[in-house]
Protein backbone atom coordinates (compact mmCIF):
# COMPACT_ATOMS: atom_id res chain seq x y z
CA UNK A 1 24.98 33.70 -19.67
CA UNK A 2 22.21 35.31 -18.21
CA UNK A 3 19.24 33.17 -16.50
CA UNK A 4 21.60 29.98 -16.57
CA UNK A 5 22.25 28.07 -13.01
CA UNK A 6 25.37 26.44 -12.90
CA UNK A 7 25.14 22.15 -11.98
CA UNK A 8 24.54 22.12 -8.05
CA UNK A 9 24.67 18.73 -6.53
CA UNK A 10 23.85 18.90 -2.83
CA UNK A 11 26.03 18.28 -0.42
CA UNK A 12 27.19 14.02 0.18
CA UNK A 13 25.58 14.76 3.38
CA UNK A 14 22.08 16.43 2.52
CA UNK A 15 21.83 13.60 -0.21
CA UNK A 16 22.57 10.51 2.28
CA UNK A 17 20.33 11.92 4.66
CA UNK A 18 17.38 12.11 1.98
CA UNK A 19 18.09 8.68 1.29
CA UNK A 20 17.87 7.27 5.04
CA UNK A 21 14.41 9.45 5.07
CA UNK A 22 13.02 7.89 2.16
CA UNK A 23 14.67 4.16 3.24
CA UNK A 24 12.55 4.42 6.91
CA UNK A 25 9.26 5.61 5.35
CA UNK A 26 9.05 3.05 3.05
CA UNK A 27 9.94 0.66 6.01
CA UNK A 28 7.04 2.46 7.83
CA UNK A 29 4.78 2.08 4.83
CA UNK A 30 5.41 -1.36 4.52
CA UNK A 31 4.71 -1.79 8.14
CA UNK A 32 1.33 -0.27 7.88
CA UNK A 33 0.30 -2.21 5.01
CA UNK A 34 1.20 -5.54 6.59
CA UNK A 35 -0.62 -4.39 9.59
CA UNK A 36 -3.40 -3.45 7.37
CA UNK A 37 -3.04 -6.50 5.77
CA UNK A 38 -3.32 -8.49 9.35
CA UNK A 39 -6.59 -6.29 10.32
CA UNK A 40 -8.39 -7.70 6.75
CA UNK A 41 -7.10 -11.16 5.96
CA UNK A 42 -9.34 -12.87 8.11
CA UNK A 43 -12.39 -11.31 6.76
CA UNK A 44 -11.32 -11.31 3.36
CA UNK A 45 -10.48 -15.14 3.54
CA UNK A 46 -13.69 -16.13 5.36
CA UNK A 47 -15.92 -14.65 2.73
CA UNK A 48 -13.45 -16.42 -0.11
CA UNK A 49 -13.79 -20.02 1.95
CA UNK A 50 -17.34 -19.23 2.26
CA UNK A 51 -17.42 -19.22 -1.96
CA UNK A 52 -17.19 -15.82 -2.72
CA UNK A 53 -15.36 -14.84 -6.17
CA UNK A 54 -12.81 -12.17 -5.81
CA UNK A 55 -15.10 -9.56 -7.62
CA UNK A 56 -17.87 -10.59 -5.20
CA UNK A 57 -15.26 -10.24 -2.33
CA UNK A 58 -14.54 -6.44 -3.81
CA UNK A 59 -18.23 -5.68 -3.89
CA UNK A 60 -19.54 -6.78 -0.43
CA UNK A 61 -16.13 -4.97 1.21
CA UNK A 62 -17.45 -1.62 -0.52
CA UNK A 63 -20.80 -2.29 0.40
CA UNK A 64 -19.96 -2.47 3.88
CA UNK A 65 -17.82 0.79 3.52
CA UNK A 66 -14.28 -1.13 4.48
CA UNK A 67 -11.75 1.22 3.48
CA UNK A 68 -8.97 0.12 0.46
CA UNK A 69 -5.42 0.96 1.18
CA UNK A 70 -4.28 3.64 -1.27
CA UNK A 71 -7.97 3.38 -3.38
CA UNK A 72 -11.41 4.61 -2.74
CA UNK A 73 -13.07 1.36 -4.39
CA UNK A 74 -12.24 -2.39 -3.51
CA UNK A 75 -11.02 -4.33 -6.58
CA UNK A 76 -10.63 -8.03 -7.40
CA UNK A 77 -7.04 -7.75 -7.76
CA UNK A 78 -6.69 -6.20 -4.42
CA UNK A 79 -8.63 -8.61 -2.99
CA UNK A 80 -6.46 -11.15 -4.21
CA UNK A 81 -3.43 -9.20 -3.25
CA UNK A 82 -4.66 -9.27 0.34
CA UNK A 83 -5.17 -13.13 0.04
CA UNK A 84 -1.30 -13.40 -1.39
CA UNK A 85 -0.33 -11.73 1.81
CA UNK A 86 0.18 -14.42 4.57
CA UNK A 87 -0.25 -12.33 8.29
């Protein structure tokens, strides 16, 4: 048949190796994000003690230009997220 590619799997080898890539960057992601999680925790939790809501929490991190991890905004649910974390 013309324009037809017969199945190729890639070699065992190419495959595993893919897979032990992937396997340590999520390790590394996860490392960042805890660190991440370290840097803000305090913060976040001081201005939660201090009687901040979560969406109040959100707002006064964007207003002080704090970067999100992964977002451009601050929302309550990741402020709460961070809060979940324990450092």
């Amino acid at each position: 048949m013309t324009g037809s590619r017969p199945d190729h799997k890639p070699p065992a080898s190419t495959a595993s190796a893919r897979c032990h890539t992937a396997k340590r960057q999520t390790a590394e992601l996860a490392a960042l994000f805890q660190a991440y999680v370290e840097a803000l925790h305090p913060l976040v939790s001081d201005m939660v003690r201090a009687g901040l809501s979560p969406d109040e929490t959100a707002a006064a991190l964007n207003r002080r230009g704090i970067p999100c991890w992964g977002r451009d905004r601050w929302t309550p649910s990741l402020v709460r997220t961070v809060l979940r974390q324990r450092p």
